[in-house]
C-alpha atoms as a PDB file:
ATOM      1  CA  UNK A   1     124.246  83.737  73.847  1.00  0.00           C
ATOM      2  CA  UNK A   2     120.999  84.534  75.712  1.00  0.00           C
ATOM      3  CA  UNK A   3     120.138  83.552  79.270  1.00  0.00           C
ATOM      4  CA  UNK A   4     116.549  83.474  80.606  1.00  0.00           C
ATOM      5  CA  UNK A   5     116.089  86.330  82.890  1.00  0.00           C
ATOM      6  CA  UNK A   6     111.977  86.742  83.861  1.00  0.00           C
ATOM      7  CA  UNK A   7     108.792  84.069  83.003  1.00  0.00           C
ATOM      8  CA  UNK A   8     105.621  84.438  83.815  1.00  0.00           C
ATOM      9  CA  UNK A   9     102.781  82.162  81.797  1.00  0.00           C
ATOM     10  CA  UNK A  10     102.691  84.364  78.932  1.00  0.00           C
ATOM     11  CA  UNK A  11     105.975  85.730  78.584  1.00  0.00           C
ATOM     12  CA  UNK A  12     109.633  85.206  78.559  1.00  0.00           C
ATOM     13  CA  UNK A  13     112.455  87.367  79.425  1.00  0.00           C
ATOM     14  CA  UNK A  14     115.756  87.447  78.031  1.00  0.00           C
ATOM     15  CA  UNK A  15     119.442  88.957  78.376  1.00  0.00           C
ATOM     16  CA  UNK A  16     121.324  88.724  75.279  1.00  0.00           C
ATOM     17  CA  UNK A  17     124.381  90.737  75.122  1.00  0.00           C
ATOM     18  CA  UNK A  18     123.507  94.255  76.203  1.00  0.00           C
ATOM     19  CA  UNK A  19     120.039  94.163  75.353  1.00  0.00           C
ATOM     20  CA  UNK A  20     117.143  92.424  76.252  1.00  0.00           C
ATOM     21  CA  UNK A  21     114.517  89.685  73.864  1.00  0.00           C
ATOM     22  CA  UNK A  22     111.004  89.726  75.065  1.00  0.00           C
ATOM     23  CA  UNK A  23     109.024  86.629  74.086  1.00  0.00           C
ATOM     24  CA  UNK A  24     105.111  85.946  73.791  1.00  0.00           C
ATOM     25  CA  UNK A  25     105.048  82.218  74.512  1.00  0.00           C
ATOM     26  CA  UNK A  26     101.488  82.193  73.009  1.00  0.00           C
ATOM     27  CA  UNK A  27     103.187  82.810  69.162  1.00  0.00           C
ATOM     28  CA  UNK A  28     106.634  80.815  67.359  1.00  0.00           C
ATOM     29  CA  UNK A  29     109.705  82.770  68.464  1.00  0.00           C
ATOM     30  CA  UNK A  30     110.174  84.359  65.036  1.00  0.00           C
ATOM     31  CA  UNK A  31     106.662  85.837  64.989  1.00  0.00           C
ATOM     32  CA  UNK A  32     106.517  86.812  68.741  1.00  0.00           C
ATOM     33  CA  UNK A  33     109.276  88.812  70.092  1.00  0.00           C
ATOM     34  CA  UNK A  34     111.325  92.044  69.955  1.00  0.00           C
ATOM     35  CA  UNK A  35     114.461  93.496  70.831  1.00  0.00           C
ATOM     36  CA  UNK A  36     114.637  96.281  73.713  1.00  0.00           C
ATOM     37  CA  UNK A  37     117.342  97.744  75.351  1.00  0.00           C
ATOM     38  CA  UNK A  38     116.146  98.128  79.196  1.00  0.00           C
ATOM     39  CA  UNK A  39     114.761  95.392  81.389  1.00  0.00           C
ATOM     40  CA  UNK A  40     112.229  98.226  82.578  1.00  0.00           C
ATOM     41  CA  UNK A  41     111.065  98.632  78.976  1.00  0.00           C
ATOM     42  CA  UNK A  42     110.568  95.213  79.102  1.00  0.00           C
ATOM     43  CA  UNK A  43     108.052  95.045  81.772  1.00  0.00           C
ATOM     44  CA  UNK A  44     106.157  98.148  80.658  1.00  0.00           C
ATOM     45  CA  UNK A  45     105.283  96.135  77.563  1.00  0.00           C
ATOM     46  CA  UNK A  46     103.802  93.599  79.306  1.00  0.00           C
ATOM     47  CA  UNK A  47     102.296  95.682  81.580  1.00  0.00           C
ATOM     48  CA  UNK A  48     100.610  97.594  78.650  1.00  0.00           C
ATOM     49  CA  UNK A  49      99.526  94.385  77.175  1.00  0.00           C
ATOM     50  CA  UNK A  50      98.190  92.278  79.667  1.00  0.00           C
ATOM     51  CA  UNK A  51      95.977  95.018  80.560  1.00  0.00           C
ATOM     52  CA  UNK A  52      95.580  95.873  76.837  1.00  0.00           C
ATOM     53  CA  UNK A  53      96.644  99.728  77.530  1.00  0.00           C
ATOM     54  CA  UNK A  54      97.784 102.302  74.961  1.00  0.00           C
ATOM     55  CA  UNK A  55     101.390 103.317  74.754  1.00  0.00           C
ATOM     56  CA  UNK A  56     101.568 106.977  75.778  1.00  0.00           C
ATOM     57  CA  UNK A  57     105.016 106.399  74.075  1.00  0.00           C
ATOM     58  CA  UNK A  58     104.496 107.662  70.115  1.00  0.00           C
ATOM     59  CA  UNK A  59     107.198 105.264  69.437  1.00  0.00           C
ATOM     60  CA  UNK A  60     107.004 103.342  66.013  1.00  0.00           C
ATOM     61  CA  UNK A  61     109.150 100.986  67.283  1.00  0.00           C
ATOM     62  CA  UNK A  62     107.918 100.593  70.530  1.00  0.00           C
ATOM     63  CA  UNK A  63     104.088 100.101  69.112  1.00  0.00           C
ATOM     64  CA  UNK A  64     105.592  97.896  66.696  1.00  0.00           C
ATOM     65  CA  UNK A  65     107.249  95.695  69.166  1.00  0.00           C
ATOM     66  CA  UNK A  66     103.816  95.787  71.080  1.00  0.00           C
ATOM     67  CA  UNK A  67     102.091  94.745  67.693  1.00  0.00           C
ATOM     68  CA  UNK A  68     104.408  91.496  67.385  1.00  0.00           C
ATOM     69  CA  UNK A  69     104.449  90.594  71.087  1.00  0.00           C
ATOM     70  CA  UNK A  70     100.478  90.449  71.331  1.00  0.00           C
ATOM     71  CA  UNK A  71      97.817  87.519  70.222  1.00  0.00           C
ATOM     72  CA  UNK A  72      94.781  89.671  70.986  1.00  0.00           C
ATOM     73  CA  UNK A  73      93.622  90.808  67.817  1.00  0.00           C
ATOM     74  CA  UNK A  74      91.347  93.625  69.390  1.00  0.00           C
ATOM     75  CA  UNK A  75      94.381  95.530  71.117  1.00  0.00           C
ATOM     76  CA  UNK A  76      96.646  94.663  67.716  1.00  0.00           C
ATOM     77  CA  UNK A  77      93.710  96.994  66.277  1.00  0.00           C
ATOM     78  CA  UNK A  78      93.852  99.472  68.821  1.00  0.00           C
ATOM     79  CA  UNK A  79      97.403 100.172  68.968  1.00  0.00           C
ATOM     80  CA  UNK A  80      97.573 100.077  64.770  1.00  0.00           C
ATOM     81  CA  UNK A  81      95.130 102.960  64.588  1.00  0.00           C
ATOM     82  CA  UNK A  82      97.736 105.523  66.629  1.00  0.00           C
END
């Protein structure tokens, strides 16, 4: 069971377990989240996208996740050419 932790307009914030589901509001659940394990983590990918920064992380995962979470097709680019 998950219980909404954090919302702004574009995002959602869940605890599920011992990890954490982030949630693009903008795109269908299935399509638009990913799995992290720190609440921190969390809010460094929105952060990074809402201000459509690149990950200093070299991450696959963690670009991934940033891939799935984010509806601007310019910074999907950006972040696929790592």
């Amino acid at each position: 069971m998950s219980v909404q932790i954090y919302q702004n307009p574009e995002f959602k914030i869940y605890k599920a377990g011992g990890d954490y589901i982030i949630h693009n509001t903008h795109k269908k659940f299935k399509e638009g989240h990913t799995h992290v394990k720190k609440y921190d983590i969390c809010m460094v990918m929105i952060k990074l996208i809402r201000r459509k920064q690149i990950p200093k992380s070299k991450s696959k995962y963690f670009r991934e996740s940033l891939i799935r979470l984010s509806d601007d097709r310019n910074y999907i680019d950006k972040i696929s050419n790592i």
